[in-house]
N, C-alpha and C. Protein backbone atom coordinates (compact mmCIF):
# COMPACT_ATOMS: atom_id res chain seq x y z
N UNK A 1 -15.92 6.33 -3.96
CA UNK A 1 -15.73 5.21 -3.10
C UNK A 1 -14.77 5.56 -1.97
N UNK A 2 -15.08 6.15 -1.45
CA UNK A 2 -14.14 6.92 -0.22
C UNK A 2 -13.90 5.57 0.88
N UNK A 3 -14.75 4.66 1.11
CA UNK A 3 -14.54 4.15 2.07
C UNK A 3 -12.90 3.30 1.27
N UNK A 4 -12.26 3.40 0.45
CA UNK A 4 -11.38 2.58 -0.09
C UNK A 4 -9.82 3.39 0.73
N UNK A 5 -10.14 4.04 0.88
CA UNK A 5 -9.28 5.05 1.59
C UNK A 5 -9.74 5.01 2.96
N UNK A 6 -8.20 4.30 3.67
CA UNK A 6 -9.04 4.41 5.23
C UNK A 6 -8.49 5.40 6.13
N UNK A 7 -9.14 5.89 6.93
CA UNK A 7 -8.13 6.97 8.00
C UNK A 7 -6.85 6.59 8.26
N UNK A 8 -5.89 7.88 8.53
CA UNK A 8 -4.67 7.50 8.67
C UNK A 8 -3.83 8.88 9.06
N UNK A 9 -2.88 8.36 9.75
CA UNK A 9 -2.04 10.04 10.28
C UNK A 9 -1.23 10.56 9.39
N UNK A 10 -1.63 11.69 9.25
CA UNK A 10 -1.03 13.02 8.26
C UNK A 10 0.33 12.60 8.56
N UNK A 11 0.70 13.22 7.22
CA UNK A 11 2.52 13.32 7.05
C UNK A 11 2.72 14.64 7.98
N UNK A 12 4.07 13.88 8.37
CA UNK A 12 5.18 15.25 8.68
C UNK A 12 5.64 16.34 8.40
N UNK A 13 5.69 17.24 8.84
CA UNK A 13 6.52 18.68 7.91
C UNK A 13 7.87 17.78 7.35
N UNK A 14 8.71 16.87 7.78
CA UNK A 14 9.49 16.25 7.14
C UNK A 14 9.31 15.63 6.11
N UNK A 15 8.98 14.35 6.66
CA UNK A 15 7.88 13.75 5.10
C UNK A 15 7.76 14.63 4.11
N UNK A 16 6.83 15.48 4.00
CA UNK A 16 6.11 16.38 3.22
C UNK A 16 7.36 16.83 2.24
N UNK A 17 8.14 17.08 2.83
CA UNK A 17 9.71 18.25 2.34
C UNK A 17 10.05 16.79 1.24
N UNK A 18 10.20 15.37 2.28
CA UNK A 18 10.91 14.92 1.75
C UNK A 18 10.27 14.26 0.23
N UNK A 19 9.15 14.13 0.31
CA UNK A 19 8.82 13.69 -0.98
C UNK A 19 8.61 14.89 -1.84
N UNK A 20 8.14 16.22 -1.33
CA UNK A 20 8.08 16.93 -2.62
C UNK A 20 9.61 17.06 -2.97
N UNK A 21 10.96 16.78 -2.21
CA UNK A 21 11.63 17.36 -2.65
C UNK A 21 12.70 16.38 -3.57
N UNK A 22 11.79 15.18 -3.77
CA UNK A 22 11.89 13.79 -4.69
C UNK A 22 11.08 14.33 -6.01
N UNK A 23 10.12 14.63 -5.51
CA UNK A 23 9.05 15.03 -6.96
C UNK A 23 9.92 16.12 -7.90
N UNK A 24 10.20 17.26 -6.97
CA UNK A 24 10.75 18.41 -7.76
C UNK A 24 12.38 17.92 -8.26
N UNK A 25 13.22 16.94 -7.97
CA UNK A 25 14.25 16.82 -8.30
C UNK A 25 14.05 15.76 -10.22
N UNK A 26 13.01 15.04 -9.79
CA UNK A 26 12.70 14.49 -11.16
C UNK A 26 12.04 15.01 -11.86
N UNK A 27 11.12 16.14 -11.50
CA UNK A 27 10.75 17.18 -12.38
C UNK A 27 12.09 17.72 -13.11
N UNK A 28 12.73 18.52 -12.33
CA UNK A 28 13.66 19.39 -12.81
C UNK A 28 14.81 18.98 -13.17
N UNK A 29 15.80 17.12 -13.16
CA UNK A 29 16.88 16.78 -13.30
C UNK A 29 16.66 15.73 -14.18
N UNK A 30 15.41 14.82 -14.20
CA UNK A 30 14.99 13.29 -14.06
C UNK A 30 15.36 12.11 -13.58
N UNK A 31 15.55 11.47 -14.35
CA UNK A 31 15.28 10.15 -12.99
C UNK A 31 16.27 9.77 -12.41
N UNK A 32 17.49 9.78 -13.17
CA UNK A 32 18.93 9.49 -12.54
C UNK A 32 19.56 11.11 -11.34
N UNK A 33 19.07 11.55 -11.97
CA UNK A 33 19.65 12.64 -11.06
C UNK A 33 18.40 12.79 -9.64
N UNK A 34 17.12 12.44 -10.01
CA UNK A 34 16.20 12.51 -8.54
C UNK A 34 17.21 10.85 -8.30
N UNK A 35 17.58 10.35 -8.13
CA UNK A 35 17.84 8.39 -8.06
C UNK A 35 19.30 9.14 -7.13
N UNK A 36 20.13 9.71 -7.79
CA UNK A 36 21.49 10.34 -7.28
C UNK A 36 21.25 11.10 -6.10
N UNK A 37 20.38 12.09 -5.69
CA UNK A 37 20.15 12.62 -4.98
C UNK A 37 19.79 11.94 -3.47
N UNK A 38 18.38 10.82 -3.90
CA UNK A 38 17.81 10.66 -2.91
C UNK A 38 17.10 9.11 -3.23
N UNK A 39 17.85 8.48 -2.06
CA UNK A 39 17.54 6.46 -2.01
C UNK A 39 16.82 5.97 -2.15
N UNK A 40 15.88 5.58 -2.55
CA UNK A 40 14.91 4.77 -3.27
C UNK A 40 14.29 3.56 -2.07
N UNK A 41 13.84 4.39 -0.73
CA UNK A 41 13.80 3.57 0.11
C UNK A 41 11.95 2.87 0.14
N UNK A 42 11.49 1.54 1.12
CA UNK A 42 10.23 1.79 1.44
C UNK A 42 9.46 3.07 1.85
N UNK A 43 10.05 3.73 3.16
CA UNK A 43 9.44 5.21 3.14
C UNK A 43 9.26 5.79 2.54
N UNK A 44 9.76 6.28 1.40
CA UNK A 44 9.86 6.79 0.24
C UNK A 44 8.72 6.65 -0.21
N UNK A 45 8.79 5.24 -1.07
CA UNK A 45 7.95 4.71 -1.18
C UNK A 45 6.21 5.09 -0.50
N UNK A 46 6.29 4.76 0.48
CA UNK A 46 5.18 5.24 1.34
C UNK A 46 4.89 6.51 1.33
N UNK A 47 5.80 7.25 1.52
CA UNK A 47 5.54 9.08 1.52
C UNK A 47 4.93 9.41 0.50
N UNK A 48 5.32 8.64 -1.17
CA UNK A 48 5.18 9.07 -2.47
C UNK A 48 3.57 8.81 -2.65
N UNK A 49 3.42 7.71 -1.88
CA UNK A 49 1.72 7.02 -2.10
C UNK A 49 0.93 7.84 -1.16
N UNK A 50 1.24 8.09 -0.48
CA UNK A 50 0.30 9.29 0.72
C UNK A 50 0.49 10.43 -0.04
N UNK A 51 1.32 11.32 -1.01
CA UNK A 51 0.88 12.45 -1.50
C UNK A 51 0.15 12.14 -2.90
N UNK A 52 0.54 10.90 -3.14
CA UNK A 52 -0.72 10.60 -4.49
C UNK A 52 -1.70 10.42 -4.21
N UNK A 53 -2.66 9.92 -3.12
CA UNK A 53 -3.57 10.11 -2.43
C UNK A 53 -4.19 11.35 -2.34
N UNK A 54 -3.48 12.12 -1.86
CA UNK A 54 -3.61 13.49 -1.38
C UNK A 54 -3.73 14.85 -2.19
N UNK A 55 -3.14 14.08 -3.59
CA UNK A 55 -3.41 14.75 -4.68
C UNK A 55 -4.25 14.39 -5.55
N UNK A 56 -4.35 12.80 -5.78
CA UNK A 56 -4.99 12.24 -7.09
C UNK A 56 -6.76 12.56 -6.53
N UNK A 57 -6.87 12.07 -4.98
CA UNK A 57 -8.29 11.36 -4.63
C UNK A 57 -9.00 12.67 -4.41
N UNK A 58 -9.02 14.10 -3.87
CA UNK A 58 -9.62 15.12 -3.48
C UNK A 58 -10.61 15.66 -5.50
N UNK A 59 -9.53 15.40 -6.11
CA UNK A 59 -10.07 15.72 -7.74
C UNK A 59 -11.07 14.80 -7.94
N UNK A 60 -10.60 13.39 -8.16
CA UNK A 60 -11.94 12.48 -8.49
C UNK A 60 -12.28 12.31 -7.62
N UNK A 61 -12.90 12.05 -6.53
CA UNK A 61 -13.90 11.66 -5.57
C UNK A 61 -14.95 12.39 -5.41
N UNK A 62 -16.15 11.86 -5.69
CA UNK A 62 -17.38 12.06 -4.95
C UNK A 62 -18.10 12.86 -3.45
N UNK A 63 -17.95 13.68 -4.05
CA UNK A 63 -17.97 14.78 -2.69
C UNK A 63 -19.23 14.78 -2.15
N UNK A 64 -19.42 14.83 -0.88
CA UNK A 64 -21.18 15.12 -0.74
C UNK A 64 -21.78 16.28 -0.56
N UNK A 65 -20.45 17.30 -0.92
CA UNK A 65 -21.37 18.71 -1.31
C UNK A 65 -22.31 18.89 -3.38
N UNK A 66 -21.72 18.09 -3.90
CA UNK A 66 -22.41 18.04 -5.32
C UNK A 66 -23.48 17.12 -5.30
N UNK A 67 -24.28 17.23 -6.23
CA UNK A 67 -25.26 16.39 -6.58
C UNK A 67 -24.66 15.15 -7.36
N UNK A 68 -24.68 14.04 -7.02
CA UNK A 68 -23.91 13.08 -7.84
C UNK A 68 -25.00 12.67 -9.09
N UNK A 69 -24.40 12.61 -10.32
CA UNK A 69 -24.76 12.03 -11.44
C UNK A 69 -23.27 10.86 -11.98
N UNK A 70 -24.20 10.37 -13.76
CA UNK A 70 -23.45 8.95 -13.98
C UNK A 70 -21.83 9.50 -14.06
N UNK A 71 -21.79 10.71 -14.60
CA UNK A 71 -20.35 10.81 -14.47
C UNK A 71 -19.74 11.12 -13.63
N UNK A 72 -19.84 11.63 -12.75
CA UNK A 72 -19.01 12.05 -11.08
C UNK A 72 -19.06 9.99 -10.75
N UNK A 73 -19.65 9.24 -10.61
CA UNK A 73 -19.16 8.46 -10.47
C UNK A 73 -18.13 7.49 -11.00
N UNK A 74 -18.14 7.99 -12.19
CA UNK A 74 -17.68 7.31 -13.42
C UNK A 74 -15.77 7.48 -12.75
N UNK A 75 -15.47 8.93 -12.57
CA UNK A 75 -14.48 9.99 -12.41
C UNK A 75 -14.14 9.34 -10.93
N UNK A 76 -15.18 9.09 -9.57
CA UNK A 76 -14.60 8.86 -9.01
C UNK A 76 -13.69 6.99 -8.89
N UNK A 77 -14.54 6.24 -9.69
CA UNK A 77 -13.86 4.74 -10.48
C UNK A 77 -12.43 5.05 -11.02
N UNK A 78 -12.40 6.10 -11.67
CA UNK A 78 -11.32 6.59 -12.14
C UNK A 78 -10.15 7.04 -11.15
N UNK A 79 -10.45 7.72 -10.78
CA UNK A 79 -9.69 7.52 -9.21
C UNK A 79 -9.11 6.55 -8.36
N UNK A 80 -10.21 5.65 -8.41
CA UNK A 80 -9.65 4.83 -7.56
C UNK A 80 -8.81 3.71 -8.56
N UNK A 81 -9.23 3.60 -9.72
CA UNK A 81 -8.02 2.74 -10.63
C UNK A 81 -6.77 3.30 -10.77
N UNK A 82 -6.95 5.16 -10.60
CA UNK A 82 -5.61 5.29 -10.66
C UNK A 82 -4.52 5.21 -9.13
N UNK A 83 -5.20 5.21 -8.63
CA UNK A 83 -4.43 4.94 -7.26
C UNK A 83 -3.98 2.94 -6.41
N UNK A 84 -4.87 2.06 -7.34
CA UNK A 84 -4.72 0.87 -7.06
C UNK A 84 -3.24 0.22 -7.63
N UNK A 85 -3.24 1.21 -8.78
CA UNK A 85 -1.60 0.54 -9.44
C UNK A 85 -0.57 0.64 -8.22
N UNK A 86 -0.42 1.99 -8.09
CA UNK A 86 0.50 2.58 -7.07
C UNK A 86 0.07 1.97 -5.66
N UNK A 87 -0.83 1.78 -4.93
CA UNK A 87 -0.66 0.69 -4.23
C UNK A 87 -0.19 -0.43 -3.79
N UNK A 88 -0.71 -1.17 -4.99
CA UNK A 88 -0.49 -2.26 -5.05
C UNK A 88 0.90 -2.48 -5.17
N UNK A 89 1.87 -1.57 -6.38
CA UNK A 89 3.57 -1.51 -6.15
C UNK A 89 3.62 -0.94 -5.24
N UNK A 90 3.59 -0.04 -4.42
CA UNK A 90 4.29 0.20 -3.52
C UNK A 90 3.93 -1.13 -2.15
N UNK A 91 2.86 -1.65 -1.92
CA UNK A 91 3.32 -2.90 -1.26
C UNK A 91 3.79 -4.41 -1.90
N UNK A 92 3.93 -4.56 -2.88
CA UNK A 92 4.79 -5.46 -2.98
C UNK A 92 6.18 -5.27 -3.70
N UNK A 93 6.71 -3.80 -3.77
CA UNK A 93 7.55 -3.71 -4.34
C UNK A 93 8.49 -2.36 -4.18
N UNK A 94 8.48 -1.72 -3.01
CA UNK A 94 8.30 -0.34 -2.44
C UNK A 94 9.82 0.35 -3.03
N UNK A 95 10.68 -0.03 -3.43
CA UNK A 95 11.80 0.41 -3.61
C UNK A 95 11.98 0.86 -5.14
N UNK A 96 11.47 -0.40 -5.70
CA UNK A 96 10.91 0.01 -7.28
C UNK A 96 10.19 0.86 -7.55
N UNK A 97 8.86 0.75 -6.88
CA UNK A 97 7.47 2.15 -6.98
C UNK A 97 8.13 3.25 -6.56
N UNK A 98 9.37 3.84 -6.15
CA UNK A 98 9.44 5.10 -5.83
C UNK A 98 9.59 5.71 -7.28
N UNK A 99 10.07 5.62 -8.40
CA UNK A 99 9.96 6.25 -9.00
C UNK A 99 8.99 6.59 -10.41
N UNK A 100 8.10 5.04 -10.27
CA UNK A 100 6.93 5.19 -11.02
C UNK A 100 5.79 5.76 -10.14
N UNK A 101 5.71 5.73 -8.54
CA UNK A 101 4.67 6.34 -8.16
C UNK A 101 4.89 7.86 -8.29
N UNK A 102 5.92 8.53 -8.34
CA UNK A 102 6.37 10.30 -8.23
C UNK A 102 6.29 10.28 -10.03
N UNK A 103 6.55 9.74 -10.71
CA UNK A 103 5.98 9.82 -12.49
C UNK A 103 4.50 9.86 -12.78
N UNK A 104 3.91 9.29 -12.05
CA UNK A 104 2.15 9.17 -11.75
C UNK A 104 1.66 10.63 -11.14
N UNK A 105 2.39 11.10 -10.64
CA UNK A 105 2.03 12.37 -9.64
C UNK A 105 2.54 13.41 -10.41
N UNK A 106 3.79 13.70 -10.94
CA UNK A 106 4.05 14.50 -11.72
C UNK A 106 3.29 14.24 -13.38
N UNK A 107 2.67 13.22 -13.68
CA UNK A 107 1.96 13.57 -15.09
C UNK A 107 0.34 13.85 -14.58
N UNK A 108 -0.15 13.61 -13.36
CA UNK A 108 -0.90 14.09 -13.13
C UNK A 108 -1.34 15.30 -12.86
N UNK A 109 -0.14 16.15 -12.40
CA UNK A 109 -0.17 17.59 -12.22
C UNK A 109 -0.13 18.11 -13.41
N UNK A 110 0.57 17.48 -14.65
CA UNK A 110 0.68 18.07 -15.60
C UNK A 110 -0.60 17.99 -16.61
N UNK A 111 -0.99 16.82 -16.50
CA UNK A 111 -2.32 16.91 -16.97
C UNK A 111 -3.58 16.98 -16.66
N UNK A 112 -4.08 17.08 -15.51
CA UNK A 112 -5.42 17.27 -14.84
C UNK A 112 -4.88 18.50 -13.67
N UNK A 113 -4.07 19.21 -13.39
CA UNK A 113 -3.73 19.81 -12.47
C UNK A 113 -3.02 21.04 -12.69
N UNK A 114 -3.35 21.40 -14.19
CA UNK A 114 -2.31 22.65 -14.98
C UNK A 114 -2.94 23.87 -13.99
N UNK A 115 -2.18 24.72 -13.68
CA UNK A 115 -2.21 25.66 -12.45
C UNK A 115 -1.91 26.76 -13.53
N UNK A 116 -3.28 28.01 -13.63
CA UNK A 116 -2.82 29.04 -14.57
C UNK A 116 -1.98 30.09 -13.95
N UNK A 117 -1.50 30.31 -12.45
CA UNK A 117 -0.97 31.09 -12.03
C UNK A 117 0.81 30.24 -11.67
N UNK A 118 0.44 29.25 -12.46
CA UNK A 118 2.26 28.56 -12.52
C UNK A 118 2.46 27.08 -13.51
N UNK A 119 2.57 28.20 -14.47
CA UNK A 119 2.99 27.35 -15.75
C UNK A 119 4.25 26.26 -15.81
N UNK A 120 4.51 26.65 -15.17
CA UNK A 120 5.88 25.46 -14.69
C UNK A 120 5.43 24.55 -13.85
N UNK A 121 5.71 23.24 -14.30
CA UNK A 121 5.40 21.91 -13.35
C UNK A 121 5.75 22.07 -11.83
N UNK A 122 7.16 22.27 -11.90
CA UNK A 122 8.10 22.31 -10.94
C UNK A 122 7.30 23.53 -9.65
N UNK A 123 6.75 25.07 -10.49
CA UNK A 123 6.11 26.25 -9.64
C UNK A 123 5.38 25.45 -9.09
N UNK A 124 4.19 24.39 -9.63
CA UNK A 124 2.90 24.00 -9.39
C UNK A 124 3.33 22.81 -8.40
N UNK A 125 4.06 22.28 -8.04
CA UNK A 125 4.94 21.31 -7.36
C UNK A 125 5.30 21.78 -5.83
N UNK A 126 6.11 23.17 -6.56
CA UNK A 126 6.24 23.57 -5.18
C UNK A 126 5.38 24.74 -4.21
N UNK A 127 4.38 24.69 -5.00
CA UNK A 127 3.01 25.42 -4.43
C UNK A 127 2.08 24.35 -3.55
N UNK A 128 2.17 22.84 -4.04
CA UNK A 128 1.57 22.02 -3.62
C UNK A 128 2.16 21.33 -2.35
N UNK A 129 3.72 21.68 -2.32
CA UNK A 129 4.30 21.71 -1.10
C UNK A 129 4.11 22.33 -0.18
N UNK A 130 4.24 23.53 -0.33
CA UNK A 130 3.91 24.53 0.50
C UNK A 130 2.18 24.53 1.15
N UNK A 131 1.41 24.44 0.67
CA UNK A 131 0.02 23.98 1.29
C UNK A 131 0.19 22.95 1.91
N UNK A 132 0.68 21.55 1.07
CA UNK A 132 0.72 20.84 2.45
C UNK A 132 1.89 20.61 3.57
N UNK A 133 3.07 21.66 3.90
CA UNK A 133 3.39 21.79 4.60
C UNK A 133 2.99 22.36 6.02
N UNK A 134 1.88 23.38 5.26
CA UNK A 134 1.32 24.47 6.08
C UNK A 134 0.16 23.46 6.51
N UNK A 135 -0.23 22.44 6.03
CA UNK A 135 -1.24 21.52 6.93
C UNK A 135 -0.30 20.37 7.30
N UNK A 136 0.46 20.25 7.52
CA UNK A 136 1.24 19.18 8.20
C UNK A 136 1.64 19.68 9.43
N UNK A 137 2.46 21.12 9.44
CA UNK A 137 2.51 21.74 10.38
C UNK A 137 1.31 21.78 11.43
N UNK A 138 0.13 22.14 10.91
CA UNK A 138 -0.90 22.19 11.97
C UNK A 138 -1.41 21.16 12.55
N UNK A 139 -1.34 20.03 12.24
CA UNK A 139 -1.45 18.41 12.37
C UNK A 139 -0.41 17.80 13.03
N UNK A 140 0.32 18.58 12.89
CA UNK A 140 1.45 17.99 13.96
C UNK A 140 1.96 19.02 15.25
N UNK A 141 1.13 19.97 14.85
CA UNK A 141 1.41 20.89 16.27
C UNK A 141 0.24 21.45 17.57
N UNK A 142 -0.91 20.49 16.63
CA UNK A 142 -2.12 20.29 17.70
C UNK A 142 -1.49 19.73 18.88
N UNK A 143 -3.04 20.24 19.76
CA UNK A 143 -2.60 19.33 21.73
C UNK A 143 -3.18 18.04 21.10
N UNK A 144 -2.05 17.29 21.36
CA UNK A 144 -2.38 15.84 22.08
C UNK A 144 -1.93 15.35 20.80
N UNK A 145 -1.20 16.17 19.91
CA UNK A 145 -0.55 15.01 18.84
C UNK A 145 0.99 14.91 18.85
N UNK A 146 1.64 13.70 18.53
CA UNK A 146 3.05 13.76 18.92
C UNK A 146 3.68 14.35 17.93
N UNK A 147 5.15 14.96 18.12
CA UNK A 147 5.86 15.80 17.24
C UNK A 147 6.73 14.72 16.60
């Protein structure tokens, strides 16, 4: 159901830093120490739901390079239920959802997203940074897009 997801402008090389570097602090400290670190703001908020997007929806969604059968649709339903929670808190509640939407993202990596070349959450975290830094960068350093 792709159309549920509507266009929208790529994160920042900032952004990007700043939420993985929310994700990797509650990976590696948990929640009081990612909470100590770094404010629990709406942006936040927002940043955290654009990389759950960006992570959750590319896995389940319905691609139109496969042949779709009952279960690719099934998977992409699945998808989109898991991304409606986090939505839905992060707009009516954006300060709270920062740290159940980055718990959603980190058990998702851990369980649909186990990376055999980085057994560590945290490696697989900051591998997923690094890609999308390296496409944030290019998205933000095209002609005719603002810095």
């Amino acid at each position: 159901m792709p159309y549920l997801i509507p266009p929208r402008t790529p994160l920042t090389p900032e952004q990007v830093e700043q939420g993985f570097d929310y994700l990797l602090a509650l990976q590696t400290g948990g929640g009081s120490y990612a909470a100590g670190r770094t404010e629990a703001t709406p942006e936040l908020a927002f940043i955290l739901l654009r990389l759950a997007e960006d992570i959750m929806w590319p896995v389940t969604a319905v691609d139109g390079e496969t042949d779709p059968y009952a279960a690719s649709f099934a998977l992409d339903d699945v998808g989109c239920v898991l991304l409606s929670a986090p939505r839905d808190w992060a707009r009516d509640s954006p300060t709270t959802a920062v740290l159940g939407i980055a718990r959603s993202i980190i058990r998702f990596t851990v369980n649909v997203l186990p990376d055999p070349d980085h057994v560590d959450t945290a490696d697989t975290l900051e591998a997923m940074r690094d890609e999308r830094l390296v496409l944030a960068h290019a998205m933000h350093s095209a002609p005719g897009t603002h810095r």
